[in-house]
Protein backbone atom coordinates (compact mmCIF):
# COMPACT_ATOMS: atom_id res chain seq x y z
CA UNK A 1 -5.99 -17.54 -2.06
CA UNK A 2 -6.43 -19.15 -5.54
CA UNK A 3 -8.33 -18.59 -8.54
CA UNK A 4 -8.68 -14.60 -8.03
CA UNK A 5 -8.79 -11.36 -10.00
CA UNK A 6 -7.34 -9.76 -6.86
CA UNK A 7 -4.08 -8.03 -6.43
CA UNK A 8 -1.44 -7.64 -3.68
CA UNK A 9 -1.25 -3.77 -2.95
CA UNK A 10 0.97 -2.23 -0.75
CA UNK A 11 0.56 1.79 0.58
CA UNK A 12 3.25 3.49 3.81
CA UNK A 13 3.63 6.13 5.48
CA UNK A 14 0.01 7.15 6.04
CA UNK A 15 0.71 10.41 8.53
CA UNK A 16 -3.08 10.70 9.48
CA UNK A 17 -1.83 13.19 12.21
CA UNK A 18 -2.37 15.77 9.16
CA UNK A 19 -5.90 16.19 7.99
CA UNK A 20 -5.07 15.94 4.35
CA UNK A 21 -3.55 12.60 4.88
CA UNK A 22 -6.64 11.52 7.07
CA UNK A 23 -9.11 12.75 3.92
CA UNK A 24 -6.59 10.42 1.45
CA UNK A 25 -7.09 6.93 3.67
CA UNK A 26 -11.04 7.02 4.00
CA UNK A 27 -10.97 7.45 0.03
CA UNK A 28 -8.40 4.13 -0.11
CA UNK A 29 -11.07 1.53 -1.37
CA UNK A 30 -10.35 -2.00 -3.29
CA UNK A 31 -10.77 -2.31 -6.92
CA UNK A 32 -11.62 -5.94 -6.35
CA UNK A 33 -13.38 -8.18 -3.38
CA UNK A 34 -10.04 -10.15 -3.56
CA UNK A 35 -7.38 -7.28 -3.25
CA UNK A 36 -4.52 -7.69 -0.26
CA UNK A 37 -3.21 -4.27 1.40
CA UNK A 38 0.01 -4.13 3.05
CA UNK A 39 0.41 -0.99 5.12
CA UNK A 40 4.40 -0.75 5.60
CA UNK A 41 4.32 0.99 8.74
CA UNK A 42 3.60 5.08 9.91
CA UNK A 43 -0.26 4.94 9.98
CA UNK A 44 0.43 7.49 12.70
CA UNK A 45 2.02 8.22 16.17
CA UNK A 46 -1.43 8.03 18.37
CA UNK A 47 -2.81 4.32 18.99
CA UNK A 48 -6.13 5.61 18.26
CA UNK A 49 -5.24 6.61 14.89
CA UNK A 50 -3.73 3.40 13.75
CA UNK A 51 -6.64 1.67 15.33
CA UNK A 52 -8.87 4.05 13.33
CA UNK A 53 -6.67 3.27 10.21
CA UNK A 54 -6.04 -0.56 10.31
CA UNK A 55 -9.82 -1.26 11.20
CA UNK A 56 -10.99 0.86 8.19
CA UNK A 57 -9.02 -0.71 5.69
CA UNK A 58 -9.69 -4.66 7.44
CA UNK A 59 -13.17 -4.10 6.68
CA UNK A 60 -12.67 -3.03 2.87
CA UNK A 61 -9.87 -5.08 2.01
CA UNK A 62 -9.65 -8.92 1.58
CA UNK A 63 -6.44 -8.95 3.88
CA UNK A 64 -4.19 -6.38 5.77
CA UNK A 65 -0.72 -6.93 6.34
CA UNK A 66 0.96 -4.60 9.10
CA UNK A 67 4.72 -3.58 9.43
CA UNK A 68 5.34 -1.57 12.24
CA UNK A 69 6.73 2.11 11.67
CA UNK A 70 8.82 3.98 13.99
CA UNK A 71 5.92 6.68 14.58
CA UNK A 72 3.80 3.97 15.65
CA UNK A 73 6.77 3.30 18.15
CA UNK A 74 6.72 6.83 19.25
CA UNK A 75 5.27 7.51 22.91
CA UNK A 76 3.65 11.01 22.84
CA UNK A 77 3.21 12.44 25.81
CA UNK A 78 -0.39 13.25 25.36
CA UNK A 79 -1.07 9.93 23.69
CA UNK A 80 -3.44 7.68 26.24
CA UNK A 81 -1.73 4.93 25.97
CA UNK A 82 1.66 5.37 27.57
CA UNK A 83 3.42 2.18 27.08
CA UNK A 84 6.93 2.01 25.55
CA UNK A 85 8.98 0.23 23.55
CA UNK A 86 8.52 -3.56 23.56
CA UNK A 87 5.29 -2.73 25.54
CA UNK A 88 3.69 -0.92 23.19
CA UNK A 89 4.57 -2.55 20.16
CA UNK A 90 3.31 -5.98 21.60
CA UNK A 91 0.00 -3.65 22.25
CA UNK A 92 -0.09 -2.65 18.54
CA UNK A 93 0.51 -6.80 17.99
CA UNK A 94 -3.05 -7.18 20.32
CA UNK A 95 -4.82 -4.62 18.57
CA UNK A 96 -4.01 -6.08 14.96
CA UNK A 97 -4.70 -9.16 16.11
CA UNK A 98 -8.03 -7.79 17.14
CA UNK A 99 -8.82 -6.00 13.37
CA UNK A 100 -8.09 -9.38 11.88
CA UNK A 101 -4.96 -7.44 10.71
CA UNK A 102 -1.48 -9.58 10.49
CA UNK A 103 1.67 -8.48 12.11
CA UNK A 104 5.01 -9.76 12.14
CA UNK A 105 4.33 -12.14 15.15
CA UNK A 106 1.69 -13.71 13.28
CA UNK A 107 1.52 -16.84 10.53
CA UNK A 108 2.61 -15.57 7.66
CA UNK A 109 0.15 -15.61 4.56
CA UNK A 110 0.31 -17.04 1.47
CA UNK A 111 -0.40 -15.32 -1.36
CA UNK A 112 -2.08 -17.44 -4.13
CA UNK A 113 -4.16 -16.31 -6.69
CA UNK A 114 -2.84 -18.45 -9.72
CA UNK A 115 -0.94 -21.36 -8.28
CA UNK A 116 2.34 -19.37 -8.02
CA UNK A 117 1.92 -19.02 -4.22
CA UNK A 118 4.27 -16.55 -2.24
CA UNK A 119 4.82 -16.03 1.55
CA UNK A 120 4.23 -12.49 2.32
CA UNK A 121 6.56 -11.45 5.44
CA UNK A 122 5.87 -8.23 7.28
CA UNK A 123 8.87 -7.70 9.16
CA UNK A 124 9.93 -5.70 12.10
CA UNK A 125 13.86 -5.07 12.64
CA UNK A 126 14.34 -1.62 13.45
CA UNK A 127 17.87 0.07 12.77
CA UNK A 128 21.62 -0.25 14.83
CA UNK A 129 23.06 3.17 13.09
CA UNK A 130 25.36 1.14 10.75
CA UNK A 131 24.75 3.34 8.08
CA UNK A 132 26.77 5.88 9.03
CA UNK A 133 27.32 9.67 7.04
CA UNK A 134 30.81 9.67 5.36
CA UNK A 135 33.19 10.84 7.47
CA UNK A 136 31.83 9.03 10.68
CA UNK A 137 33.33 5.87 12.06
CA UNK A 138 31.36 4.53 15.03
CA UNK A 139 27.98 5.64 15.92
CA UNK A 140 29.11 8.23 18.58
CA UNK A 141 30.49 10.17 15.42
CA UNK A 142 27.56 9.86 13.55
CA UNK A 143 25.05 11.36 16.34
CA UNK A 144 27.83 13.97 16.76
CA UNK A 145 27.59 14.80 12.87
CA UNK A 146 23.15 14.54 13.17
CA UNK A 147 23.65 17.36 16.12
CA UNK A 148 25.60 19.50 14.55
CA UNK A 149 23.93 19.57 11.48
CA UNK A 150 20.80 20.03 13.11
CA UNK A 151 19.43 16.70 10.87
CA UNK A 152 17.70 14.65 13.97
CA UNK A 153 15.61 12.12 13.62
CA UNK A 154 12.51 12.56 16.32
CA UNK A 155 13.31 8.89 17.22
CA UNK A 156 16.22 10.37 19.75
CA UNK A 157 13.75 11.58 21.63
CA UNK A 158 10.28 9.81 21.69
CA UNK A 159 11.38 5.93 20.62
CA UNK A 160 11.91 4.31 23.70
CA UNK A 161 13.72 1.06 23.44
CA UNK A 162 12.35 -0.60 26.72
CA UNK A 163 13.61 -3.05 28.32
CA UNK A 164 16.43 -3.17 25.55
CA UNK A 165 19.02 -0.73 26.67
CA UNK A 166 19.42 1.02 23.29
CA UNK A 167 17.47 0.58 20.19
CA UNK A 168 20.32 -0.99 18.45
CA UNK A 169 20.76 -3.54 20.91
CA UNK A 170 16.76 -4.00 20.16
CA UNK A 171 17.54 -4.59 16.34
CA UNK A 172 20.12 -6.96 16.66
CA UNK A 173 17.79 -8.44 18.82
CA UNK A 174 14.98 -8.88 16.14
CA UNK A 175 17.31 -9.74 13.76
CA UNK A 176 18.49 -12.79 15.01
CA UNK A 177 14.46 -13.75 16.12
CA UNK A 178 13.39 -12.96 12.63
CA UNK A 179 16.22 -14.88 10.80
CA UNK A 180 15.63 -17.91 13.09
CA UNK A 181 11.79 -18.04 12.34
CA UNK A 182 11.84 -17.11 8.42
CA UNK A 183 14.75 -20.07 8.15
CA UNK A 184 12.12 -22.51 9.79
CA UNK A 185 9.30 -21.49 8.51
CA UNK A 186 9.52 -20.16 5.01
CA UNK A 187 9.19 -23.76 3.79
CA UNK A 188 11.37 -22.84 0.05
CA UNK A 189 8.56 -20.40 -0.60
CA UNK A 190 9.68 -17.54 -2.23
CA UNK A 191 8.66 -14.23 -0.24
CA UNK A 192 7.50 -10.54 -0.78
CA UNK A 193 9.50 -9.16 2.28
CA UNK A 194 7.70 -6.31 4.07
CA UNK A 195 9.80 -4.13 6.30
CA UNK A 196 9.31 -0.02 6.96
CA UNK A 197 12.67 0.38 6.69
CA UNK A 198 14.24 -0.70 3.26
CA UNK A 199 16.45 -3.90 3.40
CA UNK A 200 19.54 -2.61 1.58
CA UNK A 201 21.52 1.11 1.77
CA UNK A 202 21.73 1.76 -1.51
CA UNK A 203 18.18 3.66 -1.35
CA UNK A 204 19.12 6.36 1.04
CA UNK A 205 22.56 7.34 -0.86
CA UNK A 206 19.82 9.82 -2.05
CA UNK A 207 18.73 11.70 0.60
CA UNK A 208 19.07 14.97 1.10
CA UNK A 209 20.41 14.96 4.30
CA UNK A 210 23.26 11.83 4.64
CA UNK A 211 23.23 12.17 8.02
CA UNK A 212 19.41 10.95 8.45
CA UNK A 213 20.33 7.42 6.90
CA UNK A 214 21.39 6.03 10.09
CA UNK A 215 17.93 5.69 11.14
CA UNK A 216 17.41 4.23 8.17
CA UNK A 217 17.75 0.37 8.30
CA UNK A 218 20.40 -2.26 9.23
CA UNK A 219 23.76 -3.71 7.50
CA UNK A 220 22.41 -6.56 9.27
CA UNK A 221 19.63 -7.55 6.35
CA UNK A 222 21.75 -6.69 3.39
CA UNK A 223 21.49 -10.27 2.04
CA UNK A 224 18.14 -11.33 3.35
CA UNK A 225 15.99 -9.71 -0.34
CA UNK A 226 18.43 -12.86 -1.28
CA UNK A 227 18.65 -15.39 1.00
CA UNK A 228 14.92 -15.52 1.21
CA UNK A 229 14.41 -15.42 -2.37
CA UNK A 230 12.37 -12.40 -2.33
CA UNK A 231 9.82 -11.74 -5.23
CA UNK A 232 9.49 -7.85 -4.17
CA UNK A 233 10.92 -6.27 -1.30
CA UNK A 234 8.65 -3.44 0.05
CA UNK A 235 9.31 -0.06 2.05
CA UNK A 236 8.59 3.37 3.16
CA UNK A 237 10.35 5.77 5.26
CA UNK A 238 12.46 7.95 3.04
CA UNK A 239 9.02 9.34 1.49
CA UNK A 240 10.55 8.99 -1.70
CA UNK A 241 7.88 6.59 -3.66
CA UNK A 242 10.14 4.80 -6.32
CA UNK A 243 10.40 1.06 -8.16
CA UNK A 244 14.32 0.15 -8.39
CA UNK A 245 16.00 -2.72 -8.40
CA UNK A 246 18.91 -4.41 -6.54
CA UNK A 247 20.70 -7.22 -7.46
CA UNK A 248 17.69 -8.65 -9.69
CA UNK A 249 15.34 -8.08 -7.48
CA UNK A 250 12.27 -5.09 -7.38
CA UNK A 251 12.14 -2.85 -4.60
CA UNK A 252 8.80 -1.16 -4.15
CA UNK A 253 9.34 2.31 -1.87
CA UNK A 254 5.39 3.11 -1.52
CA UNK A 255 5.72 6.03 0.98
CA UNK A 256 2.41 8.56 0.95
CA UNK A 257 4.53 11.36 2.81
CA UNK A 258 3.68 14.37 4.65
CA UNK A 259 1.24 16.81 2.41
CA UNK A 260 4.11 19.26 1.76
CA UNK A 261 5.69 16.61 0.00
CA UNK A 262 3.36 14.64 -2.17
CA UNK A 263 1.31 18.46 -3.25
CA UNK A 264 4.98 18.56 -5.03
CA UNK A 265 4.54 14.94 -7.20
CA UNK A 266 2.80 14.82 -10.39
CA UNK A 267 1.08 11.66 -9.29
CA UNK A 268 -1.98 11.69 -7.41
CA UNK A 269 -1.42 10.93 -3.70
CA UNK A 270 -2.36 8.01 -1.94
CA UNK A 271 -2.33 5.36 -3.93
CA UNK A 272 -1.28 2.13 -2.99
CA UNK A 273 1.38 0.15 -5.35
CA UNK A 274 0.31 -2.63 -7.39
CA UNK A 275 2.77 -5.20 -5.81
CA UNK A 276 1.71 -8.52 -7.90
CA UNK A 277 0.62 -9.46 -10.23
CA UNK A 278 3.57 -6.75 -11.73
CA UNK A 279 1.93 -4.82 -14.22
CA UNK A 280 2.70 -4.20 -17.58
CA UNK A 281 5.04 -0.94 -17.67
CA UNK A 282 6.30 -1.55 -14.34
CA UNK A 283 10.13 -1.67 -13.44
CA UNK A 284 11.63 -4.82 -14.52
C-alpha cells in the first residue's frame, strides 16, 4: 500500500453479545477508502457473531487484520458450532480466510502508505499463568488464590485447550511456532505486533483484581515488542483503553469493553485507535 491518505486503525474487544455493543460496530465506518482495521480479538463468543462482525467491517474497510480473543475461543454450549480448542480456532482461521480477513496463519501484510513500509503481525499466543498474584509461587497457588477470592476468569471453564493437555502447554506451544516464523519471515522489517493479550506485564500491575493477570499474557514474549523491532505493539483484554510506553516503544490498549464500563469514560465509545500514521498529540 503506497501513496495513500489512509490510516492503520486498530479497535478490541467488540462484546456484540450485548446489544449496545452490536449498535456501536454497524456505526464503525472508514474515514478514508484506504483505512486498515485491526480487530485485536473478542468480537464475541458465538461464531455467528464474529462472522457477522469480521464480514461487516471486510466490506467497509480497505483491510482487516484478526487476532484471536479468548471469547472467540470459548465453546458455549448453545453455540452451533461445537468445536474446541485447536478445532475451532483453525475454523475461525477458514472463516477469515473466507471474509478476505487475515489471521495469524496468514502472510503477513505490509503496511505502506509513504515508503516507510511495516509488517503488521496479528499474533496468537495465548497465556501459561506466569504472571502470578504476589504471594503465589507456582500456578497451583495462583488458581488457589483466583478461587478463593472469587476473581475467575470464565476461561476455567469454557476454553478448551484440545488436543493440548492444558492451555499453557498450548502457549508455549505457539510461542515457539510464532518465534520460528516471525525470525524467518520478518525480512528486517520493522513490525506493529498485534496480540489480544498485551506483550509485557507491566499493563496489568493495574488491575483491580491481581489475581485476574494470570490470564493475562505470557513471560514468554517479554522481549519480542524488541526483538522484532516493533513500531506499536497493540492489545485489548484488560478493557482499560490507554497509550503507554515501554522501553521506547508505544503500546496501544484499544479495548471497547462491556457497556457498564465504557457508559463510565468521557470518550465516546467505539472508536478505533489511530495506530499510524501517530497523530499529533498522541503519546510519544
Amino acid at each position: 500500500m503506497t501513496g495513500s491518505s489512509g490510516r492503520l486503525l486498530a479497535i478490541s474487544d467488540l462484546h456484540v453479545g450485548y446489544a449496545e455493543n452490536r449498535a456501536l460496530v454497524e456505526g464503525l465506518r472508514p474515514d478514508h477508502d484506504d483505512d486498515w482495521l485491526i480487530v485485536a480479538g473478542d468480537v464475541g463468543e458465538y461464531l455467528h457473531d464474529v462472522e457477522w462482525v469480521l464480514g461487516l467491517l471486510a466490506d467497509r474497510f480497505a483491510r482487516v487484520v484478526w487476532s484471536p480473543g479468548n471469547h472467540e475461543l470459548w465453546t458455549p454450549r448453545d453455540d452451533p458450532v461445537q468445536l474446541r480448542g485447536e478445532a475451532r480456532y483453525r475454523h475461525l482461521v477458514d472463516l477469515c480466510r473466507r471474509l478476505g480477513v487475515r489471521t495469524p496463519e496468514d502472510p503477513y501484510p505490509v503496511w505502506d502508505p509513504d515508503g516507510d513500509p511495516v509488517l503488521v503481525v496479528p499474533l496468537f499466543v495465548g497465556y501459561d499463568h506466569s504472571w502470578r498474584p504476589p504471594g503465589t509461587w507456582n500456578r497451583a497457588q495462583a488458581l488457589a488464590r483466583a478461587y478463593e477470592t472469587g476473581v475467575v476468569c470464565t476461561d476455567e471453564f469454557l476454553l478448551h485447550p484440545d488436543p493440548y493437555p492444558s492451555r499453557d502447554a498450548w502457549c508455549r506451544a505457539r510461542v515457539i511456532r510464532t518465534e520460528r516464523r516471525l525470525d524467518a519471515e520478518r525480512g528486517g522489517l520493522p513490525t506493529v505486533l498485534v496480540n489480544h493479550y498485551p506483550l509485557v506485564r507491566e499493563p496489568t500491575r493495574i488491575l483491580r483484581h491481581p489475581e485476574f493477570a494470570q490470564w493475562c499474557g505470557t513471560d514468554l514474549t517479554a522481549d519480542w515488542h524488541l526483538h522484532y523491532e516493533a513500531r506499536v505493539a497493540v492489545y485489548g483484554h484488560l478493557h482499560i483503553p490507554r497509550s503507554t510506553r515501554y522501553d521506547g516503544v508505544r503500546f496501544e490498549e484499544v479495548s471497547v469493553g462491556y457497556p457498564r464500563e465504557w457508559r463510565r469514560r468521557a470518550t465516546p465509545p467505539g472508536r478505533p485507535r489511530a495506530i499510524l500514521p501517530t497523530l499529533a498529540g498522541q503519546l510519544r
